[in-house]
N, C-alpha and C. Protein backbone atom coordinates (compact mmCIF):
# COMPACT_ATOMS: atom_id res chain seq x y z
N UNK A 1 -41.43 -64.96 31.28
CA UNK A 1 -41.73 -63.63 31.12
C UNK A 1 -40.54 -62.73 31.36
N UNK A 2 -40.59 -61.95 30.57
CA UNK A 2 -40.01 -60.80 31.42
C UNK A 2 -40.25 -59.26 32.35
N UNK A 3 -39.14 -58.91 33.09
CA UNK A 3 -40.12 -57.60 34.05
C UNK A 3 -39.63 -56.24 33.17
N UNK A 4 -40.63 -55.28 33.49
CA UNK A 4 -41.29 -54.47 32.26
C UNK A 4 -40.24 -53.58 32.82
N UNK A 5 -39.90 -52.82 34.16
CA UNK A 5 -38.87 -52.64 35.00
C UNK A 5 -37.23 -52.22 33.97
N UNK A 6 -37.03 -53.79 34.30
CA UNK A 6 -35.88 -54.40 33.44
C UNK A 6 -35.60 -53.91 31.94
N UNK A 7 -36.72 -54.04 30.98
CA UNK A 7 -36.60 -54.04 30.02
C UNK A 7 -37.30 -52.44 29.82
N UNK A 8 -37.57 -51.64 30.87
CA UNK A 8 -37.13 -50.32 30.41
C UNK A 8 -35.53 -49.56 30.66
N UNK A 9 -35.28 -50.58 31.44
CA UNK A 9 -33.77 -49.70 32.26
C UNK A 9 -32.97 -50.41 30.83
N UNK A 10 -33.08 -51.34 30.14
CA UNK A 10 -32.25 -52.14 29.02
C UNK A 10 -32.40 -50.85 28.06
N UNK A 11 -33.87 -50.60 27.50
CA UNK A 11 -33.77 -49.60 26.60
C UNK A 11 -33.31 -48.32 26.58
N UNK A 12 -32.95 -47.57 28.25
CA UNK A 12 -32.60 -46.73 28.22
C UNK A 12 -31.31 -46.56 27.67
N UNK A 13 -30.28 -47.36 28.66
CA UNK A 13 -29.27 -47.90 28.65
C UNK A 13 -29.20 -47.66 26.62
N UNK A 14 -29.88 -48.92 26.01
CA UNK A 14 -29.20 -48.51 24.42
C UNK A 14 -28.93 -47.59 24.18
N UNK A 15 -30.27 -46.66 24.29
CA UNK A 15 -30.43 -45.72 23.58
C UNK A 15 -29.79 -44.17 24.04
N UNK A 16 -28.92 -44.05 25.16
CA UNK A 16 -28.19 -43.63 26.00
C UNK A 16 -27.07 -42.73 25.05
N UNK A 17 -27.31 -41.86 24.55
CA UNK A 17 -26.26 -40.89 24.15
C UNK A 17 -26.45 -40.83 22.66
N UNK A 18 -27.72 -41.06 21.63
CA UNK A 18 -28.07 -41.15 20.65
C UNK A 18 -28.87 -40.43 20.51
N UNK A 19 -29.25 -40.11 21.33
CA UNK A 19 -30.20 -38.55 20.60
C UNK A 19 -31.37 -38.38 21.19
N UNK A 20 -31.87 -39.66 21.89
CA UNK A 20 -33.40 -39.64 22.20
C UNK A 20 -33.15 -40.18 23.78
N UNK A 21 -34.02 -40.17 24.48
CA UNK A 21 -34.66 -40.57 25.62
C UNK A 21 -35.63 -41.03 26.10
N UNK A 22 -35.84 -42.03 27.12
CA UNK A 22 -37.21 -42.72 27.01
C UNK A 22 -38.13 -42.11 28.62
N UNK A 23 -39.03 -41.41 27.80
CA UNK A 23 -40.10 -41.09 29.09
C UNK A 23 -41.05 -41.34 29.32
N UNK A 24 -41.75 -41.06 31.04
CA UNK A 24 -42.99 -41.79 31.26
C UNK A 24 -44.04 -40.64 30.71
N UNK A 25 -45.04 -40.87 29.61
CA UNK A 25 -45.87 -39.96 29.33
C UNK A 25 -47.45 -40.26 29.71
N UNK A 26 -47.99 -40.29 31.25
CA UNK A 26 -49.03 -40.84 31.68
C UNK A 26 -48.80 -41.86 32.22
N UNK A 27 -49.66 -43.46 31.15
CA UNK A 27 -49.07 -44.40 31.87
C UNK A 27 -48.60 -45.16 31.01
N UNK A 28 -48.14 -44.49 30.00
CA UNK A 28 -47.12 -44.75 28.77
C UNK A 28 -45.52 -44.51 29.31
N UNK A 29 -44.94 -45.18 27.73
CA UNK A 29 -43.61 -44.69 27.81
C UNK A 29 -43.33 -44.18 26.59
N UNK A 30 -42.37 -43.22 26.49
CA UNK A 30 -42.50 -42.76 24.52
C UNK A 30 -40.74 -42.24 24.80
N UNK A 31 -40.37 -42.28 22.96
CA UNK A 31 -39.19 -42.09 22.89
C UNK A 31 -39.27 -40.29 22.90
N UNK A 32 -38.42 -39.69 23.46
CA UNK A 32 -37.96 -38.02 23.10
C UNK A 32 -37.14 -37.42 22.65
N UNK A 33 -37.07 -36.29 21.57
CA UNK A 33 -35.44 -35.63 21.31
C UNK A 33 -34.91 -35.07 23.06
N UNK A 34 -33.46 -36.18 23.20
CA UNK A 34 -32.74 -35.29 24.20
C UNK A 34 -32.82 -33.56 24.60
N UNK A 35 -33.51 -33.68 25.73
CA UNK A 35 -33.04 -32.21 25.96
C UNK A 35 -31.90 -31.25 24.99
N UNK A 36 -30.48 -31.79 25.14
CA UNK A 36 -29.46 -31.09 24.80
C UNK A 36 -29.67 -30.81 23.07
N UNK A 37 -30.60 -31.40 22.31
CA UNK A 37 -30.58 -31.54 21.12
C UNK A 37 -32.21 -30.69 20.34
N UNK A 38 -32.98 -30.59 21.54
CA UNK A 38 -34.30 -30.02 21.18
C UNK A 38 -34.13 -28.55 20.18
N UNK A 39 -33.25 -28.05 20.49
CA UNK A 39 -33.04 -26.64 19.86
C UNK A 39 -32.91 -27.25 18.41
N UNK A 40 -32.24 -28.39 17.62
CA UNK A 40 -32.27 -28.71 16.05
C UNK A 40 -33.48 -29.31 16.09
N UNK A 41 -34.22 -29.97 16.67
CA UNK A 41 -36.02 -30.16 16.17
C UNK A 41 -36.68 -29.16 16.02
N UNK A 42 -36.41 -27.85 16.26
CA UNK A 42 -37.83 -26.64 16.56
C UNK A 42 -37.72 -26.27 15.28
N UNK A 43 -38.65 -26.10 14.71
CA UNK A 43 -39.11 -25.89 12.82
C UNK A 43 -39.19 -24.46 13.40
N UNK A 44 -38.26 -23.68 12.20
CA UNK A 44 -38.42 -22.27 12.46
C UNK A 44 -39.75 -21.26 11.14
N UNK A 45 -40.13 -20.79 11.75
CA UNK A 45 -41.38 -20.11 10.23
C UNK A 45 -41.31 -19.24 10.17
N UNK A 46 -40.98 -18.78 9.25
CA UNK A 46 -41.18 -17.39 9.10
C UNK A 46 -42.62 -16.86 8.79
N UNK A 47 -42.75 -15.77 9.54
CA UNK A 47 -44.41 -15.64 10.15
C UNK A 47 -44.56 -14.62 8.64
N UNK A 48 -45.17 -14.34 8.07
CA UNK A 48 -45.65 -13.31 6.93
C UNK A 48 -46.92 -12.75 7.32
N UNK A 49 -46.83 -11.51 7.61
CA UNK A 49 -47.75 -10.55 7.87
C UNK A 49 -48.14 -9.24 6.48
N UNK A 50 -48.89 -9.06 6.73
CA UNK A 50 -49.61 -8.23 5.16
C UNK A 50 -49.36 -6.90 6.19
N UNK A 51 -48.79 -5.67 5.16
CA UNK A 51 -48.66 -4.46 6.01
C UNK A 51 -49.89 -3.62 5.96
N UNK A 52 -50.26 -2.47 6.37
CA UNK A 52 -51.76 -1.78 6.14
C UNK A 52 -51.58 -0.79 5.39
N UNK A 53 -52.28 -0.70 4.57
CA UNK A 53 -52.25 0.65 3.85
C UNK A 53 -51.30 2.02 4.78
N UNK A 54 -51.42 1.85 5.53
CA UNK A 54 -50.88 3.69 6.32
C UNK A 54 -49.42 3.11 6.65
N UNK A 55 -48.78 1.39 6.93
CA UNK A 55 -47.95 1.16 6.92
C UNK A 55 -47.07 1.41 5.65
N UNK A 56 -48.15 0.59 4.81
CA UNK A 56 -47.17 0.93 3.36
C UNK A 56 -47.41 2.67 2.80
N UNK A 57 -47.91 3.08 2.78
CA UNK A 57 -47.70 4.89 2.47
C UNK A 57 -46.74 5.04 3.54
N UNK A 58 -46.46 4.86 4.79
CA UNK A 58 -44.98 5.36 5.15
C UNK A 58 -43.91 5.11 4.98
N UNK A 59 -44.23 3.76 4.86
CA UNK A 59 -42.84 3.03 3.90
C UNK A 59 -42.01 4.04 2.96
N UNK A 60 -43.28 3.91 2.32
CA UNK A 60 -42.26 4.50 0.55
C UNK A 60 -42.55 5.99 0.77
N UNK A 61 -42.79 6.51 1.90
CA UNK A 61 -42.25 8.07 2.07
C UNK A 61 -41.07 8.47 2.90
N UNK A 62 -40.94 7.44 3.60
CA UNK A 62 -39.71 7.43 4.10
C UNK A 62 -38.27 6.90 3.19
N UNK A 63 -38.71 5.56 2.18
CA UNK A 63 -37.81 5.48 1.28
C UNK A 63 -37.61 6.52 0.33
N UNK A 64 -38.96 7.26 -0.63
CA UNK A 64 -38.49 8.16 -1.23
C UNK A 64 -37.85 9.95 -0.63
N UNK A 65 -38.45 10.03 0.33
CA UNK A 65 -38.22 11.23 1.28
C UNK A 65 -37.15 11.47 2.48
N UNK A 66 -36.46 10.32 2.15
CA UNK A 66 -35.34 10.06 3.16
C UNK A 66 -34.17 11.16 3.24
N UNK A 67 -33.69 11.98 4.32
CA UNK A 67 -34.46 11.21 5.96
C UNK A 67 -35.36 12.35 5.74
N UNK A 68 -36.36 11.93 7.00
CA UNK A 68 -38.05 12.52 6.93
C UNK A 68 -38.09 12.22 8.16
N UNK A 69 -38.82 13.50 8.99
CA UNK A 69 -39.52 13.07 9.47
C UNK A 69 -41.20 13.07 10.13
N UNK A 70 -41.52 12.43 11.28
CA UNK A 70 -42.74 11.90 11.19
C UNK A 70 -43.98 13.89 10.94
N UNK A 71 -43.55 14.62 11.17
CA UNK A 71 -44.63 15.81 11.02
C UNK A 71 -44.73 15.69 9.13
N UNK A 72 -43.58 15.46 8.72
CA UNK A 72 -43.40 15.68 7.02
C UNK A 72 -43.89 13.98 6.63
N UNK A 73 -43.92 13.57 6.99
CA UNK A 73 -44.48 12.00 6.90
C UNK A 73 -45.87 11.96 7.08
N UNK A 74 -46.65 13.04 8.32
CA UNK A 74 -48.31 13.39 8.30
C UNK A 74 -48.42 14.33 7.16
N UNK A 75 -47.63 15.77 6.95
CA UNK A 75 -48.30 16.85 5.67
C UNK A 75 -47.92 15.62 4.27
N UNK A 76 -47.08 14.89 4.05
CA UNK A 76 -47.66 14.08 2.70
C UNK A 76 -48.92 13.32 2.77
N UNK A 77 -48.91 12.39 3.68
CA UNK A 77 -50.27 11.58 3.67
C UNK A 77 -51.23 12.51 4.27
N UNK A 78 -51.10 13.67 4.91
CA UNK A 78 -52.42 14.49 5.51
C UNK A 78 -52.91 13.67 6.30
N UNK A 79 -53.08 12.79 6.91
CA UNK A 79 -53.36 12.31 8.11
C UNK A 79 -52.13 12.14 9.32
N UNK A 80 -52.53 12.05 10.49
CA UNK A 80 -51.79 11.57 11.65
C UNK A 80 -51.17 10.40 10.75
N UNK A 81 -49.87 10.15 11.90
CA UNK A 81 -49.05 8.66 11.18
C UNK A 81 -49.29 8.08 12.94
N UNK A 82 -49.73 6.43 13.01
CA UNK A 82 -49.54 6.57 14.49
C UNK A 82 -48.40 5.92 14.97
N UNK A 83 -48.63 5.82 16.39
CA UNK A 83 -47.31 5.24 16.60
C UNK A 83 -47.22 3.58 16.00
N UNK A 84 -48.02 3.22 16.18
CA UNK A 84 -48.17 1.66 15.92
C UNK A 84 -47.45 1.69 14.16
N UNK A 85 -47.70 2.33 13.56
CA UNK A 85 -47.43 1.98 12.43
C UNK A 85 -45.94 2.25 11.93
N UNK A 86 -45.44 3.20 12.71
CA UNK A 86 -43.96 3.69 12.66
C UNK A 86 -43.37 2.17 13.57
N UNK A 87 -43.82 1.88 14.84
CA UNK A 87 -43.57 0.41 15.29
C UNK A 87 -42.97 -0.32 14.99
N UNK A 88 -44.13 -0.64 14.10
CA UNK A 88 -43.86 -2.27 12.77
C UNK A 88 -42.70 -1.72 11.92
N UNK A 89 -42.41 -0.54 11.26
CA UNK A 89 -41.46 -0.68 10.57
C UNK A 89 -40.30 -0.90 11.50
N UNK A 90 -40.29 -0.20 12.32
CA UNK A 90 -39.15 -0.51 13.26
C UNK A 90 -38.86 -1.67 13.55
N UNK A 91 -39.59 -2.30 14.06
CA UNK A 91 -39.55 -3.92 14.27
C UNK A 91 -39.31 -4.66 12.99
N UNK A 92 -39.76 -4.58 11.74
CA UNK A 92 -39.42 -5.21 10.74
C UNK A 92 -37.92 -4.66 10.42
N UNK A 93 -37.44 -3.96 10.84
CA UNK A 93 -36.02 -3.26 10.47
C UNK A 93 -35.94 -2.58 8.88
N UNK A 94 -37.29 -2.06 8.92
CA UNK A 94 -36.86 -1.58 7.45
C UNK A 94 -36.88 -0.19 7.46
N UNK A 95 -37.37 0.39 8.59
CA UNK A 95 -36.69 1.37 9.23
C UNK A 95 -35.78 2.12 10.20
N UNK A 96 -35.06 3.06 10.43
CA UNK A 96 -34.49 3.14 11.44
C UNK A 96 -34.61 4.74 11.39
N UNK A 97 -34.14 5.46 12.64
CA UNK A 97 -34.13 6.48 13.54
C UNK A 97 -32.87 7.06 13.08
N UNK A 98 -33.17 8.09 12.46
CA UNK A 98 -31.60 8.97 11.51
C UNK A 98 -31.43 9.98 12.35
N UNK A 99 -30.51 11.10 11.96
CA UNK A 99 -29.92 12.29 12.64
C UNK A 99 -31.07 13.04 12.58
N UNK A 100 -31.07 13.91 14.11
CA UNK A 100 -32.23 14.76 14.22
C UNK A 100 -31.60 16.12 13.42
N UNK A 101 -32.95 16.78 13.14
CA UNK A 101 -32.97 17.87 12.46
C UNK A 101 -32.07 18.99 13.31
N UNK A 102 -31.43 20.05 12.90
CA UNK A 102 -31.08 21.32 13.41
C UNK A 102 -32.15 22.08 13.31
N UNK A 103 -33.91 22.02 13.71
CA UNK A 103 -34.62 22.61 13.42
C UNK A 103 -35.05 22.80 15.16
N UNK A 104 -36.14 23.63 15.47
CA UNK A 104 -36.84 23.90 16.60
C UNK A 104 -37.15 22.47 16.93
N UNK A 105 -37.34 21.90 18.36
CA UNK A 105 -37.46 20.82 18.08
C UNK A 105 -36.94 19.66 18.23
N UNK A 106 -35.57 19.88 17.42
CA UNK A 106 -34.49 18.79 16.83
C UNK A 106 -35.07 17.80 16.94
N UNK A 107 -36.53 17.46 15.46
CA UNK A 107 -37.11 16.12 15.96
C UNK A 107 -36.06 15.24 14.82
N UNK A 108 -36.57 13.99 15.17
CA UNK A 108 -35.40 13.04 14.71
C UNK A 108 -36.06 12.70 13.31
N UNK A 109 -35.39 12.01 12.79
CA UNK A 109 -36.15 11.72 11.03
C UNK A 109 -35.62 10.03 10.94
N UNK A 110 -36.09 9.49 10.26
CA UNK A 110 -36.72 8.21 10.04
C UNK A 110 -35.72 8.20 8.09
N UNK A 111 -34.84 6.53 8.35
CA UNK A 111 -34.53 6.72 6.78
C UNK A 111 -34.29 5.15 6.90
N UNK A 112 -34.21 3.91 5.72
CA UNK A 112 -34.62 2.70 5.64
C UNK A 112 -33.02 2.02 5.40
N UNK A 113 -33.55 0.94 5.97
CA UNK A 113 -32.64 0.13 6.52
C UNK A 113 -31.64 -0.64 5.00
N UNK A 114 -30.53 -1.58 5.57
CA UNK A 114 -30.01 -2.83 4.59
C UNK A 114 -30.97 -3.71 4.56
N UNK A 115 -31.67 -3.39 5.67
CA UNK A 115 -32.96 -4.86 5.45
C UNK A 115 -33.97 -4.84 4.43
N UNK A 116 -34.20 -3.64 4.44
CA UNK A 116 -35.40 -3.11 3.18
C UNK A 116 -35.01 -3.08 2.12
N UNK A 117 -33.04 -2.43 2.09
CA UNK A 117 -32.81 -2.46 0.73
C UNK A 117 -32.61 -3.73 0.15
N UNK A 118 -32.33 -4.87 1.09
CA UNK A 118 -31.90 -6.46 0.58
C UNK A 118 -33.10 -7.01 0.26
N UNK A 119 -34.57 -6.80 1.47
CA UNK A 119 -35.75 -7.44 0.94
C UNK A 119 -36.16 -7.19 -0.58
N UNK A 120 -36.18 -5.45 -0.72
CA UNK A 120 -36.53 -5.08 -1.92
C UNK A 120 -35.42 -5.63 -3.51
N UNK A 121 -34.48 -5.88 -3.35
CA UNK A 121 -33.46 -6.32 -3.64
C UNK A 121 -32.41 -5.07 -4.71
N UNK A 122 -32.47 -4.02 -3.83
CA UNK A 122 -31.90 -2.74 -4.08
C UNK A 122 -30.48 -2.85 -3.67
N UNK A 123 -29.54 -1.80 -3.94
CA UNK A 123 -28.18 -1.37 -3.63
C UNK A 123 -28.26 -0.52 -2.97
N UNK A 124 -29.52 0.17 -3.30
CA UNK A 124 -29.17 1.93 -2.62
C UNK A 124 -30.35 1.97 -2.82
N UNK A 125 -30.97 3.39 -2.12
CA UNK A 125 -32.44 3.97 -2.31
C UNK A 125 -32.60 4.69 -3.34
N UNK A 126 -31.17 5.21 -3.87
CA UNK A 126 -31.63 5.47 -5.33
C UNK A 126 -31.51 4.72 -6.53
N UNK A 127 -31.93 3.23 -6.39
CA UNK A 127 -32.47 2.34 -7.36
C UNK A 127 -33.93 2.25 -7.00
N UNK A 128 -34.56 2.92 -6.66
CA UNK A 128 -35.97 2.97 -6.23
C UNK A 128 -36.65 3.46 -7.43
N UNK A 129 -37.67 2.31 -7.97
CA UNK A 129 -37.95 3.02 -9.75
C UNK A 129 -38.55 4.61 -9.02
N UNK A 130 -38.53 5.42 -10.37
CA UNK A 130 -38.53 6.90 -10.26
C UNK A 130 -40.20 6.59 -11.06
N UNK A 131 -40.58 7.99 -10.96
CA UNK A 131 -42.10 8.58 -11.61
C UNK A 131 -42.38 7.50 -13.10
N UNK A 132 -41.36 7.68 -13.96
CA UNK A 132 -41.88 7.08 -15.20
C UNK A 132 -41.91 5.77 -15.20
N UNK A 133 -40.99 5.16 -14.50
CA UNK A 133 -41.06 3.54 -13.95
C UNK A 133 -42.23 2.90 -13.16
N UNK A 134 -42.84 4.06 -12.61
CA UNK A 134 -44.15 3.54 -11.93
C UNK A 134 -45.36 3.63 -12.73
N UNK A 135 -44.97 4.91 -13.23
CA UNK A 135 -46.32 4.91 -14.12
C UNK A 135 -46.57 3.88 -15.41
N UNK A 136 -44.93 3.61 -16.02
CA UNK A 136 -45.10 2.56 -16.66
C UNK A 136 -45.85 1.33 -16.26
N UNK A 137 -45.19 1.00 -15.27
CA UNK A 137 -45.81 -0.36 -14.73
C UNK A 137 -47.28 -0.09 -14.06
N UNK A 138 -47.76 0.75 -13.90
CA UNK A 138 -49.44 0.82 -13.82
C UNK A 138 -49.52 1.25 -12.45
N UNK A 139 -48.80 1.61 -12.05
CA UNK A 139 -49.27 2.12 -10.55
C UNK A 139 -49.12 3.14 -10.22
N UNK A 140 -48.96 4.55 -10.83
CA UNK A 140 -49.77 5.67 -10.56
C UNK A 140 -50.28 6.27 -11.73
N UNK A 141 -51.27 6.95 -11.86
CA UNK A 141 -51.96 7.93 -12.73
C UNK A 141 -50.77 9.04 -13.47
N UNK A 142 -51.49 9.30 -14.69
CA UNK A 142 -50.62 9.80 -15.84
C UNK A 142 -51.07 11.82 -14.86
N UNK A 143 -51.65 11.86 -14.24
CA UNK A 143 -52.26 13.03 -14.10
C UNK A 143 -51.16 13.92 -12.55
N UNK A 144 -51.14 14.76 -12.91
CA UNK A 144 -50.49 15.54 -11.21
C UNK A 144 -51.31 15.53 -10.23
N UNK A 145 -50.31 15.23 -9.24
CA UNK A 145 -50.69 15.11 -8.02
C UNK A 145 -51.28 16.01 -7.39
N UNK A 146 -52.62 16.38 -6.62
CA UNK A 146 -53.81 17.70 -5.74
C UNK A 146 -52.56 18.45 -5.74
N UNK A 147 -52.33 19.68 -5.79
CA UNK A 147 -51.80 20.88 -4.99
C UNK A 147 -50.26 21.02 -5.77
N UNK A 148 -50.31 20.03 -7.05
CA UNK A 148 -48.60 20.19 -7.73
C UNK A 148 -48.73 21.09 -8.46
N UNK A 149 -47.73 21.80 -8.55
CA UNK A 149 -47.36 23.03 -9.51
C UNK A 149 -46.20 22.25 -10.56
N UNK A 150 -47.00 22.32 -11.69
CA UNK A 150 -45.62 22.14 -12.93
C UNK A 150 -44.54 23.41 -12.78
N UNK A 151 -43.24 22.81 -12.93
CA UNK A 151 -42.29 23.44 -12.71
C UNK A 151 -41.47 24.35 -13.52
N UNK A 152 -41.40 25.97 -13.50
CA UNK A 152 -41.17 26.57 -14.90
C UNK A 152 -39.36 26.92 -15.08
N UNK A 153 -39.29 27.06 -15.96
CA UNK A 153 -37.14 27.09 -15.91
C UNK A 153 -37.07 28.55 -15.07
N UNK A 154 -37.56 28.76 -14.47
CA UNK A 154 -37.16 30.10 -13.48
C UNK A 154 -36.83 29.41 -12.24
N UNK A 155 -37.37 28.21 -11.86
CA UNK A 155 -37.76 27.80 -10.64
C UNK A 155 -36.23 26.97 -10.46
N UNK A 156 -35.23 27.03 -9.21
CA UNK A 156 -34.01 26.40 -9.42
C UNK A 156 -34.22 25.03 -8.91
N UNK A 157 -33.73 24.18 -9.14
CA UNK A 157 -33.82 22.71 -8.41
C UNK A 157 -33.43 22.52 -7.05
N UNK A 158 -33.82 22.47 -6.29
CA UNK A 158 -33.48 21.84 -4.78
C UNK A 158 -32.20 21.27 -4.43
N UNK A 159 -30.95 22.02 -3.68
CA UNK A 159 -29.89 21.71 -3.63
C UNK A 159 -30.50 20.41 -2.37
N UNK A 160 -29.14 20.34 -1.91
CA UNK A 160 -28.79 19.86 -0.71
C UNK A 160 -29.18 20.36 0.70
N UNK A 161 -30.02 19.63 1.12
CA UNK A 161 -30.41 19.94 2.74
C UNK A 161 -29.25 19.96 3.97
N UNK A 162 -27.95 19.40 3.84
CA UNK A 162 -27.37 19.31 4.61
C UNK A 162 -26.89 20.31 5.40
N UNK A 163 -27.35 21.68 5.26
CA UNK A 163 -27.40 22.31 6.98
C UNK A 163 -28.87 22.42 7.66
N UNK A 164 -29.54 21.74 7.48
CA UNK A 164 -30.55 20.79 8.33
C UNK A 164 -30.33 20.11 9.50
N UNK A 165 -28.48 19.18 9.38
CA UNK A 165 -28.56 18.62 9.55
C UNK A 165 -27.49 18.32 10.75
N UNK A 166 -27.13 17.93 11.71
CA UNK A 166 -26.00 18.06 12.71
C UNK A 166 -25.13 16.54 12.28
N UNK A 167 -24.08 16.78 11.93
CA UNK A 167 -22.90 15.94 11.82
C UNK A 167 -22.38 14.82 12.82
C-alpha cells in the first residue's frame, strides 16, 4: 500500500509552481487556481441594463441641449428629473457635470461624455441625426411639437450663449 499522507505531499510537491494547488475541501482534496493567478480565472461580464424612459428623455436632452441644465432638463420633459436618474447617467459616464451658468444660482449644467460619443459611435454631438433624420427613420411625428411656433424670417436665429457662461 501506500500512505495517503505521502502521496499528497508527492502531489503537491509536482504540482508546485504550475498554476494550481492542492486543497483540503471537507474531507476531500481538489486541485485550485493558485492564489497569485486567481485574478486571470475571474470571467469578466459586462452587466447590460435597459435605461427607463425618464433616463433616456434625459439622455438625448442633454445630448441635443448641451450644456443644460437640470431646471431646463424638467421645463422640456415638464416633469421633475430625479436624482436617481441623473445618477445612472453619471455612473454610466455618458454624462458629466459642465461649467456652471453665470446665472442667479450659478447652477451647473450637464453635457455628454467620449463614452457616449464612442458607445453611440459619434465624433462629436453634432453628428447626432438632426429633425429630418429622425423623422425619416420613423421616430418622431411629421407634426409640431405642443407649444412650437413656426418660425417667420423676422425672427433672428439664436446666436451663441457664451456669456452664460464663466471661462
Amino acid at each position: 500500500g501506500s500512505d495517503p499522507a505521502e502521496a499528497l505531499a508527492a502531489l503537491r510537491r509536482r504540482y508546485e509552481g504550475r498554476g494550481v494547488v492542492l486543497v483540503r475541501v471537507g474531507d476531500a482534496w481538489a486541485f485550485r487556481t493558485a492564489p497569485d493567478l486567481g485574478h486571470l480565472m475571474r470571467k469578466e461580464t459586462v452587466e447590460q441594463r435597459k435605461l427607463s424612459r425618464a433616463a433616456v428623455e434625459t439622455l438625448a436632452i442633454v445630448a441635443y441641449h448641451q450644456p443644460v441644465t437640470r431646471a431646463e432638463i424638467e421645463e422640456i420633459r415638464g416633469v421633475a428629473v430625479s436624482r436617481g436618474t441623473v445618477d445612472q447617467l453619471l455612473e454610466l459616464e455618458w454624462i458629466r457635470f459642465g461649467r456652471r451658468r453665470m446665472t442667479p444660482g450659478r447652477p451647473v449644467t450637464f453635457v455628454v461624455t467620449e463614452q457616449f460619443l464612442d458607445h453611440f459611435g459619434l465624433e462629436s454631438a453634432r453628428d447626432l441625426p438632426g429633425l429630418k433624420d429622425l423623422r425619416a427613420a420613423g421616430l418622431l411625428d411629421n407634426r409640431p411639437l405642443p407649444g412650437s411656433v413656426r418660425p417667420t424670417e423676422e425672427d433672428e436665429p439664436v446666436t451663441g450663449q457664451s456669456e452664460l457662461f464663466e471661462d
